[in-house]
N, C-alpha and C. Protein backbone atom coordinates (compact mmCIF):
# COMPACT_ATOMS: atom_id res chain seq x y z
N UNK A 1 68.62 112.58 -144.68
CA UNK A 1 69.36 112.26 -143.46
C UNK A 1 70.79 111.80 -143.77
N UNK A 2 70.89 111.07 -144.70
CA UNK A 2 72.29 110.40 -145.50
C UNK A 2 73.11 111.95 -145.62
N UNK A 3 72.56 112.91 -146.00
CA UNK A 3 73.47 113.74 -146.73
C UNK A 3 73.85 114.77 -145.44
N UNK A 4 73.09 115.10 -144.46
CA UNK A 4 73.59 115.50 -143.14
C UNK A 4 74.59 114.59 -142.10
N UNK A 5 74.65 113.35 -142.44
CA UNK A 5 75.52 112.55 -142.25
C UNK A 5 76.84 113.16 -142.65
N UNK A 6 76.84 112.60 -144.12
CA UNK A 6 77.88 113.02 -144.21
C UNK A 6 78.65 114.38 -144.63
N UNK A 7 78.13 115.50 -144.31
CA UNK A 7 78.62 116.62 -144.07
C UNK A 7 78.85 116.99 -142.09
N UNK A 8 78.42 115.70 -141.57
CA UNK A 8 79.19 116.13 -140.55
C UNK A 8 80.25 115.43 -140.17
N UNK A 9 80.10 114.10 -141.23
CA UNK A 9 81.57 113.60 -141.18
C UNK A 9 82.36 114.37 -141.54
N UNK A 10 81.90 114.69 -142.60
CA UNK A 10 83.07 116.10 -143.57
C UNK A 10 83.58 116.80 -142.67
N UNK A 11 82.79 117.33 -141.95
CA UNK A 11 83.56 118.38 -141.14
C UNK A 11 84.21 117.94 -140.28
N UNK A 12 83.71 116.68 -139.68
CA UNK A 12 84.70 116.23 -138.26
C UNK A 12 86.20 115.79 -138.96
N UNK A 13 86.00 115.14 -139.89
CA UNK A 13 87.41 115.00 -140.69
C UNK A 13 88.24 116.17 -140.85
N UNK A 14 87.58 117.34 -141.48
CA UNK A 14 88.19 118.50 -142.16
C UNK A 14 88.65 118.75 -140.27
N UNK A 15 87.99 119.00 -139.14
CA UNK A 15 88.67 119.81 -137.98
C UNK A 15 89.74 119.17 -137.91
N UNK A 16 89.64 117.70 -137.85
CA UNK A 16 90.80 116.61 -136.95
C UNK A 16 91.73 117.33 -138.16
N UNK A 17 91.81 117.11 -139.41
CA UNK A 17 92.95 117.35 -140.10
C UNK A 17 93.68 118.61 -139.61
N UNK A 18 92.79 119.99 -140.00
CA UNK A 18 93.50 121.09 -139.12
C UNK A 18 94.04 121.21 -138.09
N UNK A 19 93.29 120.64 -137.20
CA UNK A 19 93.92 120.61 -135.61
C UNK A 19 95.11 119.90 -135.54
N UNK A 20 95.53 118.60 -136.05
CA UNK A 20 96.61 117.99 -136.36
C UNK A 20 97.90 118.74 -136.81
N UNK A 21 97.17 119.29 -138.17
CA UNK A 21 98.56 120.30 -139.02
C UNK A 21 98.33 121.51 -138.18
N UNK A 22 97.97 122.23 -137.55
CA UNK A 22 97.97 123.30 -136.68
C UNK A 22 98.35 123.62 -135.48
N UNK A 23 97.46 122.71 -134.69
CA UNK A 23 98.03 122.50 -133.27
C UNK A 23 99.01 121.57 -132.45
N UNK A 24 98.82 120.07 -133.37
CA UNK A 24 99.47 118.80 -132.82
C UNK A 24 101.12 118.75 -133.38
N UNK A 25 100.94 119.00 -134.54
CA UNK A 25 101.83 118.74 -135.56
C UNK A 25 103.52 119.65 -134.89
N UNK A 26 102.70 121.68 -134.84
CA UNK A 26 103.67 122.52 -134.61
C UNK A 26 104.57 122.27 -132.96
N UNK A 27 103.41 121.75 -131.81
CA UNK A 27 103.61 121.24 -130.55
C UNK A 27 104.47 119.90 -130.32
N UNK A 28 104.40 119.27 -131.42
CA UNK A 28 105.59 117.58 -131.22
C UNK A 28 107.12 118.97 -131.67
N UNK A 29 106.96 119.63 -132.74
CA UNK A 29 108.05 120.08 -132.90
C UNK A 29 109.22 120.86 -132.16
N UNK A 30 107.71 121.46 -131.34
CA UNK A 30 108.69 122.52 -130.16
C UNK A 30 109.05 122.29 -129.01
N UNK A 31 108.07 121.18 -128.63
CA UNK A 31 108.22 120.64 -127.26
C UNK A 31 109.40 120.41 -126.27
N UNK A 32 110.21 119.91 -126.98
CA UNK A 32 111.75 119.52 -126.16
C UNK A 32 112.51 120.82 -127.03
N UNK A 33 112.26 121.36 -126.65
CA UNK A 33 113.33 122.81 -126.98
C UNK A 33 113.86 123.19 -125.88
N UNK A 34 115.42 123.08 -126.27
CA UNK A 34 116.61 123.87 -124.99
C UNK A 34 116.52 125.23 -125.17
N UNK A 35 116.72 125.48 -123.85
CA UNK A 35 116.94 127.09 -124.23
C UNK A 35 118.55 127.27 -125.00
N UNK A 36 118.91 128.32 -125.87
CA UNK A 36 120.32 128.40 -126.46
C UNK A 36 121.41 128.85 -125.88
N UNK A 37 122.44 128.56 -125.79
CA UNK A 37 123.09 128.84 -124.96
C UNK A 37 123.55 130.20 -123.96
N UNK A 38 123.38 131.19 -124.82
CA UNK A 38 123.57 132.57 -124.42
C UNK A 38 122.10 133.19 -124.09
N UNK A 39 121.05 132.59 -124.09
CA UNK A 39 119.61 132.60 -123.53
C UNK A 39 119.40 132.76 -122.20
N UNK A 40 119.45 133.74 -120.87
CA UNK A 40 119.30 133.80 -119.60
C UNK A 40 117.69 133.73 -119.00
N UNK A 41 117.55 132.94 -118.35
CA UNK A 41 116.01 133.12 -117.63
C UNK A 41 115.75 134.66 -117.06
N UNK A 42 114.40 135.10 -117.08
CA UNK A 42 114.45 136.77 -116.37
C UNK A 42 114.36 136.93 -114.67
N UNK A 43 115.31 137.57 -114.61
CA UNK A 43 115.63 137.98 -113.33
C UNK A 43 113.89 138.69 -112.95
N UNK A 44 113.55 138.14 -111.26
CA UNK A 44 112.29 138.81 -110.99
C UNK A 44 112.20 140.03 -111.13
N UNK A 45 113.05 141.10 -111.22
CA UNK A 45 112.55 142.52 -111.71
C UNK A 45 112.19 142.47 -113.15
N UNK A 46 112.58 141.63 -113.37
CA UNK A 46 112.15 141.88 -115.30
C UNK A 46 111.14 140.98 -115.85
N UNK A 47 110.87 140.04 -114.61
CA UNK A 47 109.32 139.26 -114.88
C UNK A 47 108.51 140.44 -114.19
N UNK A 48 108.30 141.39 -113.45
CA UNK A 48 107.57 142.17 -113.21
C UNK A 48 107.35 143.45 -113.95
N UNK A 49 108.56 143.67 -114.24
CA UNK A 49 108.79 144.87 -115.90
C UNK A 49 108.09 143.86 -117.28
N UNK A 50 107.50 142.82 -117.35
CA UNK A 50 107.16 142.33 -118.29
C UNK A 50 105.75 142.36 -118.07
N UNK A 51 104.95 142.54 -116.33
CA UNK A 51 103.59 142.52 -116.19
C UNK A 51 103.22 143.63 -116.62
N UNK A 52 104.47 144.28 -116.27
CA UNK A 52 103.92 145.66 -116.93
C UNK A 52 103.91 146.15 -118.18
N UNK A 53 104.36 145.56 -118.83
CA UNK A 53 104.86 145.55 -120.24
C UNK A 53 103.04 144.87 -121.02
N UNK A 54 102.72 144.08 -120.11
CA UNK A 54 101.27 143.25 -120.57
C UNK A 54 100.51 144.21 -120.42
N UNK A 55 99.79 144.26 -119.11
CA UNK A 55 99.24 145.34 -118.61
C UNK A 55 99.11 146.86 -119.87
N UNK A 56 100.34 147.13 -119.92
CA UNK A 56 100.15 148.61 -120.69
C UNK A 56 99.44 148.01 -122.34
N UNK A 57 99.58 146.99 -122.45
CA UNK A 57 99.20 146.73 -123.97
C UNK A 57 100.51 147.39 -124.88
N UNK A 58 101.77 147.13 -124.64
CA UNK A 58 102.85 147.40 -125.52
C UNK A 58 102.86 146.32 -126.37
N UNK A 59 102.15 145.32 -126.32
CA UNK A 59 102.24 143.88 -127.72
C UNK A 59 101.34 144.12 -128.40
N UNK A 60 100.60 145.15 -128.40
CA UNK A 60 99.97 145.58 -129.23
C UNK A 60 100.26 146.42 -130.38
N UNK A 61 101.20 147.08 -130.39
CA UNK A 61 101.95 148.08 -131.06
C UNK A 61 103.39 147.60 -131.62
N UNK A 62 103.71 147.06 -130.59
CA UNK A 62 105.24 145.90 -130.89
C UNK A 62 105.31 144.41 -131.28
N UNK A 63 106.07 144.24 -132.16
CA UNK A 63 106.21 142.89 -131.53
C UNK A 63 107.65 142.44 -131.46
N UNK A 64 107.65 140.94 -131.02
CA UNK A 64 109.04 140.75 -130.54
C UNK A 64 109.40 139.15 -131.57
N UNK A 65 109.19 139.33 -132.77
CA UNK A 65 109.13 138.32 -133.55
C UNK A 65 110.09 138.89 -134.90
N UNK A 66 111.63 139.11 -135.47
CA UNK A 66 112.00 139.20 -136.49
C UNK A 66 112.18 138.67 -137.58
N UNK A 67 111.31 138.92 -138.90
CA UNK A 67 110.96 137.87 -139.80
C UNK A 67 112.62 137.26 -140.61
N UNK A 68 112.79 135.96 -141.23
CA UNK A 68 113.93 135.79 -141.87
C UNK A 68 113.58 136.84 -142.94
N UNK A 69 115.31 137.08 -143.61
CA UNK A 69 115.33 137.74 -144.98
C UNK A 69 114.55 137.82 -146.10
N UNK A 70 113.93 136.12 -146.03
CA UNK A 70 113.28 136.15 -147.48
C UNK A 70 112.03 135.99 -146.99
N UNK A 71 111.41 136.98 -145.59
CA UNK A 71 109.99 137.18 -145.90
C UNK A 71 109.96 138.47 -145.35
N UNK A 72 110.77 139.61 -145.58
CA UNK A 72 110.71 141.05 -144.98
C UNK A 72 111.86 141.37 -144.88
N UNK A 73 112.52 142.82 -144.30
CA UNK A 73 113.31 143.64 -144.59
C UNK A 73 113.89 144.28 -142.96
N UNK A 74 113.57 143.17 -142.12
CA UNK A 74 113.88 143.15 -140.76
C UNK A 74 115.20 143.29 -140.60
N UNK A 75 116.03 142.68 -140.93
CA UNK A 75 117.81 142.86 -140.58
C UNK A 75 117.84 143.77 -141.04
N UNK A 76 117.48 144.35 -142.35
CA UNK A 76 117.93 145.66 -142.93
C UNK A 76 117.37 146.89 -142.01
N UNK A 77 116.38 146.42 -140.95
CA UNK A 77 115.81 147.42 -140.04
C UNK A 77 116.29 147.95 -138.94
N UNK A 78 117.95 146.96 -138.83
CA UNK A 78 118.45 146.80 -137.55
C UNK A 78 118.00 146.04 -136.19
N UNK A 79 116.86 145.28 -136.52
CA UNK A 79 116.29 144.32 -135.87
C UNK A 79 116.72 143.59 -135.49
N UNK A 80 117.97 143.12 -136.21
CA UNK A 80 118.41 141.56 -135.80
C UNK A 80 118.27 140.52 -136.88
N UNK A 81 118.70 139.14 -136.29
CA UNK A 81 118.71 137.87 -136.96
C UNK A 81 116.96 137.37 -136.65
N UNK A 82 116.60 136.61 -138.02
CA UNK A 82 115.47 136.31 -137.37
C UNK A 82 115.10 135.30 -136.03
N UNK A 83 114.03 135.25 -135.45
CA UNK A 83 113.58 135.05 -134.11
C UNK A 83 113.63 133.38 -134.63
N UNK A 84 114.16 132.49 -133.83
CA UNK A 84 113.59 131.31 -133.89
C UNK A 84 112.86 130.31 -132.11
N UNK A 85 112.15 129.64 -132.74
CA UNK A 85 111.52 129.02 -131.29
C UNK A 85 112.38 128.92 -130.00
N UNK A 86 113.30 128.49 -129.64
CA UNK A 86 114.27 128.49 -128.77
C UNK A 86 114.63 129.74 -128.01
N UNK A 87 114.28 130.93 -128.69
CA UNK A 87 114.47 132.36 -128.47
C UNK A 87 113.40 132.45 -126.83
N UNK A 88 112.24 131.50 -127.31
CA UNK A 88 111.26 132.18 -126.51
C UNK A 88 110.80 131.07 -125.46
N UNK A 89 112.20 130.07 -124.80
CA UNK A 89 112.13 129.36 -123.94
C UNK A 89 111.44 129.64 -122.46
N UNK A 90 111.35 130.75 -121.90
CA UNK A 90 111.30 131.31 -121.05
C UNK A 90 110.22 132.34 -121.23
N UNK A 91 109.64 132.19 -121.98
CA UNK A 91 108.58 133.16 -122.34
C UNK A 91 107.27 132.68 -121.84
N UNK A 92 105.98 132.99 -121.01
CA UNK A 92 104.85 132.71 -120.34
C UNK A 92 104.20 133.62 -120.21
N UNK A 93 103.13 134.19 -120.91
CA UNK A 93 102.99 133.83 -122.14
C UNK A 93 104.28 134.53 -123.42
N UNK A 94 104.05 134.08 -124.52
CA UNK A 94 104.56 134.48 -125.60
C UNK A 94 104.26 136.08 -126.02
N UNK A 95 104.86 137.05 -125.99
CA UNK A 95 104.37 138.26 -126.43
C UNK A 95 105.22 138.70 -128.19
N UNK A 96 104.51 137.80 -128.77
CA UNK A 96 105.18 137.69 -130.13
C UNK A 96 104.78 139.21 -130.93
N UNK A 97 103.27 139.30 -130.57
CA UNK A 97 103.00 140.03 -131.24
C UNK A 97 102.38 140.13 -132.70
N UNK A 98 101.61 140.73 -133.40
CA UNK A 98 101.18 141.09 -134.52
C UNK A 98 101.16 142.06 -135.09
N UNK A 99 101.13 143.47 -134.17
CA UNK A 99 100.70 144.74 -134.89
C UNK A 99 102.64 145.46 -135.15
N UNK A 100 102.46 146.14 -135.97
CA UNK A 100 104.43 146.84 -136.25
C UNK A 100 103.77 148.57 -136.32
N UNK A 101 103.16 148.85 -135.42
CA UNK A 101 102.79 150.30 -135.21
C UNK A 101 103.77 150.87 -134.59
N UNK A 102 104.88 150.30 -134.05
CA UNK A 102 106.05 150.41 -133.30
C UNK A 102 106.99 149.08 -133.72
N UNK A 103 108.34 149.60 -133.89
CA UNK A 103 109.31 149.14 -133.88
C UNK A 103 109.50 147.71 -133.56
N UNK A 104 109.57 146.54 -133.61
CA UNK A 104 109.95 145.28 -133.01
C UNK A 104 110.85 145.56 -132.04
N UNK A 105 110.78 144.90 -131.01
CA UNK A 105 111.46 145.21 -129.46
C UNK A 105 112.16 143.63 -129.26
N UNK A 106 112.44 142.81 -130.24
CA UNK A 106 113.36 141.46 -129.93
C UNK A 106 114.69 142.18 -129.35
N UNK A 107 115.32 143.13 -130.12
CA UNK A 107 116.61 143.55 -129.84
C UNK A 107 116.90 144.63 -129.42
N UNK A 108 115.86 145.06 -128.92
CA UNK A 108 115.63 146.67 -128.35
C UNK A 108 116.69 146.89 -127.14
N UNK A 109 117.56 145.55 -126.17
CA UNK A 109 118.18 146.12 -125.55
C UNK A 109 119.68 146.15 -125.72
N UNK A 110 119.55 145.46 -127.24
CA UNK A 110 120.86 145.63 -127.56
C UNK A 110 121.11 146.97 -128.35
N UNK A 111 120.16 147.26 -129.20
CA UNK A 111 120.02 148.25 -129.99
C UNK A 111 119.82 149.86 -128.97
N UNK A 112 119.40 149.93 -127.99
CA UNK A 112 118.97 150.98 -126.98
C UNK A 112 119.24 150.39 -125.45
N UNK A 113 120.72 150.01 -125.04
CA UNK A 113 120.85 149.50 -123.75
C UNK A 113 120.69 150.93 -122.33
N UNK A 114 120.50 152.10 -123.09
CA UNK A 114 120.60 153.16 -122.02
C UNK A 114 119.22 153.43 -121.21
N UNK A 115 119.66 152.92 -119.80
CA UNK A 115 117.99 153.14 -118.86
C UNK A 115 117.65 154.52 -119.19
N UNK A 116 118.70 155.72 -119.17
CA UNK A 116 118.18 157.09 -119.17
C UNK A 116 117.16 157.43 -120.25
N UNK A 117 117.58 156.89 -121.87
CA UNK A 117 116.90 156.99 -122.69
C UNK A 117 115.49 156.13 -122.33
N UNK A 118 115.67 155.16 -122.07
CA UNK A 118 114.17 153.99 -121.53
C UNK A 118 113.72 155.16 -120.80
N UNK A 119 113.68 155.25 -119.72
CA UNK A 119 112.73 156.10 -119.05
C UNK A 119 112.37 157.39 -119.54
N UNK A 120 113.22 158.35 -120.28
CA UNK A 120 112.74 159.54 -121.00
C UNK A 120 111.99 158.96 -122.30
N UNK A 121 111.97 158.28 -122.80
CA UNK A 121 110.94 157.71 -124.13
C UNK A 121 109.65 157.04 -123.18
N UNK A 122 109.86 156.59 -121.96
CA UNK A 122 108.89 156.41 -121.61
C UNK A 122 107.85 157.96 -121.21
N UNK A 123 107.98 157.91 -120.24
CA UNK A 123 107.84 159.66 -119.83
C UNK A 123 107.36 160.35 -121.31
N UNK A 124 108.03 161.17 -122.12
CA UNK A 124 107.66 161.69 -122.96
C UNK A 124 108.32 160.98 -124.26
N UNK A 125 107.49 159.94 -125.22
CA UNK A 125 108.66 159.62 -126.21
C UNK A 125 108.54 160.45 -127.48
N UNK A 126 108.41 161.70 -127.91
CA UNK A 126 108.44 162.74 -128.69
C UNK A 126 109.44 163.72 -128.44
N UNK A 127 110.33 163.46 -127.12
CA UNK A 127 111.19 164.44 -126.98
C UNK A 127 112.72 163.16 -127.25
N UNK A 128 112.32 161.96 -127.47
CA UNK A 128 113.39 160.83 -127.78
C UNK A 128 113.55 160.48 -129.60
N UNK A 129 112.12 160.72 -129.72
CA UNK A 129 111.81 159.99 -131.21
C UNK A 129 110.77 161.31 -131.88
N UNK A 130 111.27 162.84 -132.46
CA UNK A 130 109.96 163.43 -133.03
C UNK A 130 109.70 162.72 -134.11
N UNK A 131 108.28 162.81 -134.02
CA UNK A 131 106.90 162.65 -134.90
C UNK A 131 106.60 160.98 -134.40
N UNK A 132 106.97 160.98 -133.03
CA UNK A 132 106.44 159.36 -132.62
C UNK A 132 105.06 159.36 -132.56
N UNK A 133 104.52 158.26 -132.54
CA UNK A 133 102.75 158.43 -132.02
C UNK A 133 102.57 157.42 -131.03
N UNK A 134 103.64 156.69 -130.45
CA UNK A 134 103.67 156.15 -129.33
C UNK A 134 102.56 157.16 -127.88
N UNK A 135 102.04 156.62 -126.94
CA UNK A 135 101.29 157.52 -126.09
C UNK A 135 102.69 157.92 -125.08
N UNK A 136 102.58 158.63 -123.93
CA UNK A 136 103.59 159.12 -122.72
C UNK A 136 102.46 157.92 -121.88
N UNK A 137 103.74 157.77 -120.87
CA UNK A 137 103.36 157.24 -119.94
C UNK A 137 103.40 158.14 -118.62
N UNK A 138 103.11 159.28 -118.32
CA UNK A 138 102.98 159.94 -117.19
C UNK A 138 103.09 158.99 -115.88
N UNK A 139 101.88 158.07 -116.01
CA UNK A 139 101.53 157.69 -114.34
C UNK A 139 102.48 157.01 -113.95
N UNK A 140 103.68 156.36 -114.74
CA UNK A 140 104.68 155.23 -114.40
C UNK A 140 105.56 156.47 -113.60
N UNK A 141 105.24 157.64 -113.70
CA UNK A 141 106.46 158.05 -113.22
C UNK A 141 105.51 159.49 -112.15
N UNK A 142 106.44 160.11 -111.20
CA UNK A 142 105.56 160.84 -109.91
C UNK A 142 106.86 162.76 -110.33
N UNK A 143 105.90 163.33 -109.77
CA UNK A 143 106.62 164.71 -110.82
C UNK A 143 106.55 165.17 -109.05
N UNK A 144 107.83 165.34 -108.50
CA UNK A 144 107.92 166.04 -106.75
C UNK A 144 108.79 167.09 -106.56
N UNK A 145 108.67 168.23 -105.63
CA UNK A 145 109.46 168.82 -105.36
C UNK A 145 110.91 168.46 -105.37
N UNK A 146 111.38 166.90 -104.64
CA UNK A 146 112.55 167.04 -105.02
C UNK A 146 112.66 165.09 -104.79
N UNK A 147 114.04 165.23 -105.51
CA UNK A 147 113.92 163.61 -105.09
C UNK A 147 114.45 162.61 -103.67
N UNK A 148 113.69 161.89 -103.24
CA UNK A 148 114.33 161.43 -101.97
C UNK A 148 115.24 160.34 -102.23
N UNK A 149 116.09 160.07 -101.37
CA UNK A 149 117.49 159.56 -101.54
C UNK A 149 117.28 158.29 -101.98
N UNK A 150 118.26 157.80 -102.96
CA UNK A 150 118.79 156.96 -103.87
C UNK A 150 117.39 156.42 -104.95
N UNK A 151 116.38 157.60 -105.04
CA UNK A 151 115.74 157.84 -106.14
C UNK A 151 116.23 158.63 -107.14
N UNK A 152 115.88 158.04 -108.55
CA UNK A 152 116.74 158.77 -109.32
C UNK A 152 115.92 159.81 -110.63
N UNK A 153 116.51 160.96 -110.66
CA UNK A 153 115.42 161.83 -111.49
C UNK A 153 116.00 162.11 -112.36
N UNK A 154 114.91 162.34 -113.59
CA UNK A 154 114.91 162.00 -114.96
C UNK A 154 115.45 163.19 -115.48
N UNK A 155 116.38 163.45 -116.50
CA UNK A 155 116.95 164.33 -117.03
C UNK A 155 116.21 164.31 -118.62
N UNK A 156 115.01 165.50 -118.72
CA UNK A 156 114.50 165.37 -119.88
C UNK A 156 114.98 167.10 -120.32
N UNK A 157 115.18 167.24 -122.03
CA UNK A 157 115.34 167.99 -122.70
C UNK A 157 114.46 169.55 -122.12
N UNK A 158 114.92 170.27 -122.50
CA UNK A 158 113.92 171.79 -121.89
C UNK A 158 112.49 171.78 -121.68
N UNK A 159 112.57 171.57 -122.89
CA UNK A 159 110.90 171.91 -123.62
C UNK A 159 109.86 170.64 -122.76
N UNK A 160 110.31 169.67 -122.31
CA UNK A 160 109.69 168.38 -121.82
C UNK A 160 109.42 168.16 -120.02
N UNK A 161 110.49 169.02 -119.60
CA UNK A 161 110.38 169.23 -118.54
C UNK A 161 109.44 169.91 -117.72
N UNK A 162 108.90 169.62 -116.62
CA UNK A 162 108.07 169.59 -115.77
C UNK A 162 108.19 171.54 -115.08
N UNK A 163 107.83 171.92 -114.65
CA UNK A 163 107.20 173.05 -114.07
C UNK A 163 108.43 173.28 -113.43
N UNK A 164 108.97 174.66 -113.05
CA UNK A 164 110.15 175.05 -112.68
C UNK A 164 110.07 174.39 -111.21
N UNK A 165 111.73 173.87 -110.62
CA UNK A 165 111.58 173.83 -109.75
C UNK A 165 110.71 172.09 -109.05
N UNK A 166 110.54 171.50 -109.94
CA UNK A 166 109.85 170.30 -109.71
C UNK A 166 110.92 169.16 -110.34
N UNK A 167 111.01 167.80 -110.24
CA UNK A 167 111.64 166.77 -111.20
C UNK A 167 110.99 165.78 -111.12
N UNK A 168 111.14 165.26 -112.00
CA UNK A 168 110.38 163.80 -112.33
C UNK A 168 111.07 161.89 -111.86
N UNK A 169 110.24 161.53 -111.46
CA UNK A 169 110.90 160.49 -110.39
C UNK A 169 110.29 159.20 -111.12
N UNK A 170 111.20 158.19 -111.68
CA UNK A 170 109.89 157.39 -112.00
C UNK A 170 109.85 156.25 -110.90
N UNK A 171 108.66 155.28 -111.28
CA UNK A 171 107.45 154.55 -110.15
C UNK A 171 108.99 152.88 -110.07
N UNK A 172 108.86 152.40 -109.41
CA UNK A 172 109.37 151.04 -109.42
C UNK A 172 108.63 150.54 -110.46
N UNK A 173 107.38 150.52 -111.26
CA UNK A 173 106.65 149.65 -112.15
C UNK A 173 107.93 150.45 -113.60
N UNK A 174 108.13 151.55 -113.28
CA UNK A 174 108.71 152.12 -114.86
C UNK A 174 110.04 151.43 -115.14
N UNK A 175 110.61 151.57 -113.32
CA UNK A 175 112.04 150.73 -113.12
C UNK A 175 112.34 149.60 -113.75
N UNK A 176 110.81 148.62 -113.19
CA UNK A 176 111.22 147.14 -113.76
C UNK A 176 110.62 147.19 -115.18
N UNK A 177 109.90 148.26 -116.00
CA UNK A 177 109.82 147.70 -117.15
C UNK A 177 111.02 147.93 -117.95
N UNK A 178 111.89 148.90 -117.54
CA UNK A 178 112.94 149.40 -117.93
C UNK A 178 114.12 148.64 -117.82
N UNK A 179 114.12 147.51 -117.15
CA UNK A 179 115.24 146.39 -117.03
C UNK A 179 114.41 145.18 -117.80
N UNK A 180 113.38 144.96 -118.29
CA UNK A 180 112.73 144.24 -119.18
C UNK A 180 113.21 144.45 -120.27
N UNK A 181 112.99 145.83 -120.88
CA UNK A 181 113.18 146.22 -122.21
C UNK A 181 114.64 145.93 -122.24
N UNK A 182 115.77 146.34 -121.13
CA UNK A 182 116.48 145.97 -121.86
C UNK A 182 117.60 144.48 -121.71
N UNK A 183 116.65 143.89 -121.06
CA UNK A 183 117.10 142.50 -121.26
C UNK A 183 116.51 141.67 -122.56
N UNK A 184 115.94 142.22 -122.99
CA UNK A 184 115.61 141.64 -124.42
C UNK A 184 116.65 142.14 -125.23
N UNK A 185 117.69 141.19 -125.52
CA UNK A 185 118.75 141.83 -126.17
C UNK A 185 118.81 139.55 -126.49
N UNK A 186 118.56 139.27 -127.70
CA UNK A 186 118.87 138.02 -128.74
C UNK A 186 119.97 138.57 -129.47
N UNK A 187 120.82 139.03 -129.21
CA UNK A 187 121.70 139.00 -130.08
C UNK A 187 123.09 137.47 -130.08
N UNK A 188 122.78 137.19 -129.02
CA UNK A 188 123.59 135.31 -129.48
C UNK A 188 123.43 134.79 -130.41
N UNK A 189 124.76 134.10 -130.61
CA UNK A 189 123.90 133.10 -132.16
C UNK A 189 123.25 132.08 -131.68
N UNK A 190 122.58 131.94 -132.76
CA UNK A 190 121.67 130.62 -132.79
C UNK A 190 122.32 129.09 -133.09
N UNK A 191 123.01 129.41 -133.88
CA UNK A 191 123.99 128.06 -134.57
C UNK A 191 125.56 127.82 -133.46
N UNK A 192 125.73 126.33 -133.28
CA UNK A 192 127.21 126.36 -132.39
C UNK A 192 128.25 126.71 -133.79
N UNK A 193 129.50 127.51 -133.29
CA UNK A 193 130.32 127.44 -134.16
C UNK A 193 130.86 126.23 -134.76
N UNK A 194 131.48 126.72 -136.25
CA UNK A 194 131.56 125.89 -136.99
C UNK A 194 133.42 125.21 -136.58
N UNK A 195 133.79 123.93 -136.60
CA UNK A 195 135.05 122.88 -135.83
C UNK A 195 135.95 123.55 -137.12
N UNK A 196 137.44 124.06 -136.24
CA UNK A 196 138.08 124.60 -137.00
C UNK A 196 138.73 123.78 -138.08
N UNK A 197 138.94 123.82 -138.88
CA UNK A 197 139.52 122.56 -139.83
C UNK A 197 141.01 121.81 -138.76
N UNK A 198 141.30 120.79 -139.22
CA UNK A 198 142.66 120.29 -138.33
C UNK A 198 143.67 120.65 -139.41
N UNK A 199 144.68 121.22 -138.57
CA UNK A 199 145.74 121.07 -139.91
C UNK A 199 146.20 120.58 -140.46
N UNK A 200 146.63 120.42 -141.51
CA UNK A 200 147.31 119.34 -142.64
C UNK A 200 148.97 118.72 -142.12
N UNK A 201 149.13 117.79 -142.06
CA UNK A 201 150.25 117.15 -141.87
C UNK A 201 151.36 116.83 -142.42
């Protein structure tokens, strides 16, 4: 009985410790975090381009997390500076991500600010990127005789295009993911500039 004792002390010790260095520890650190200065809250079309962004399972394939220099080859990827906590003030939930089956999307709207390209990589992204293995998103977008006014239709390459005589229209869900993607643009610095020296007298 002594020795089931204390293996469940053991363990209640061993959780509290983890949970401390894991959960308590990283949460005192982040807690009072400002957003940075060049950091904008998302406009409601781009909190709804972000449900959709959930929804499709794009954090599955992406993520939006750029590692520093000395743990990967991310800046050299054109990714960007790495991601730090402050980045993701405004974030509910966090779509950090794990899998790199696709590109990191932290700076995707600085790196790719053109809606036309967003919506044709959406639509078909093999006629944007060959040998992608990204899927098409067909249903985000409606294929009609013609487009009705101040809808706007998609200008895709020959070979990608839809049945003579038809054009492709995309959905308001493609719209707002398409002002999502490219409001993810961290390219601000992180650090305030450095006080110019005073001049010498």
């Amino acid at each position: 009985m002594e020795n089931e004792i204390k293996l469940a002390a053991g363990a209640m010790v061993a959780l509290g410790v983890a949970t401390a260095a894991l959960v308590v520890m990283p949460y005192i650190q982040v807690r009072d975090i400002e957003p940075l200065p060049g950091l904008k809250p998302y406009t409601s079309a781009q909190l709804r381009g972000r449900a959709v962004y959930i929804a499709n399972g794009c954090l599955y394939c992406h993520s939006q997390q750029p590692r520093d220099r000395n743990f990967g080859p991310d800046f050299e990827r054109g990714w960007g500076r790495a991601s730090v906590p402050a980045d993701y003030v405004y974030d509910r939930p966090h779509l950090l991500g794990s899998m790199r089956t696709g590109p990191d999307l932290f700076n995707i709207g600085a790196r790719q600010p053109s809606k036309d390209w967003h919506l044709g990589h959406l639509y078909q992204p093999r006629a944007y990127v060959p040998g992608s293995i990204m899927p098409s998103y067909p249903y985000l977008f409606t294929i009609k005789d013609a487009a009705e006014e101040g809808e706007q239709v998609l200008t895709l390459p020959p070979r990608y295009s839809p049945m003579i005589g038809k054009v492709v229209v995309p959905t308001p869900e493609a719209l707002d993911l398409v002002k999502y993607l490219q409001g993810l643009d961290h390219t601000y610095p992180v650090l305030p500039p450095e006080p110019k020296p005073e001049p010498k007298s």
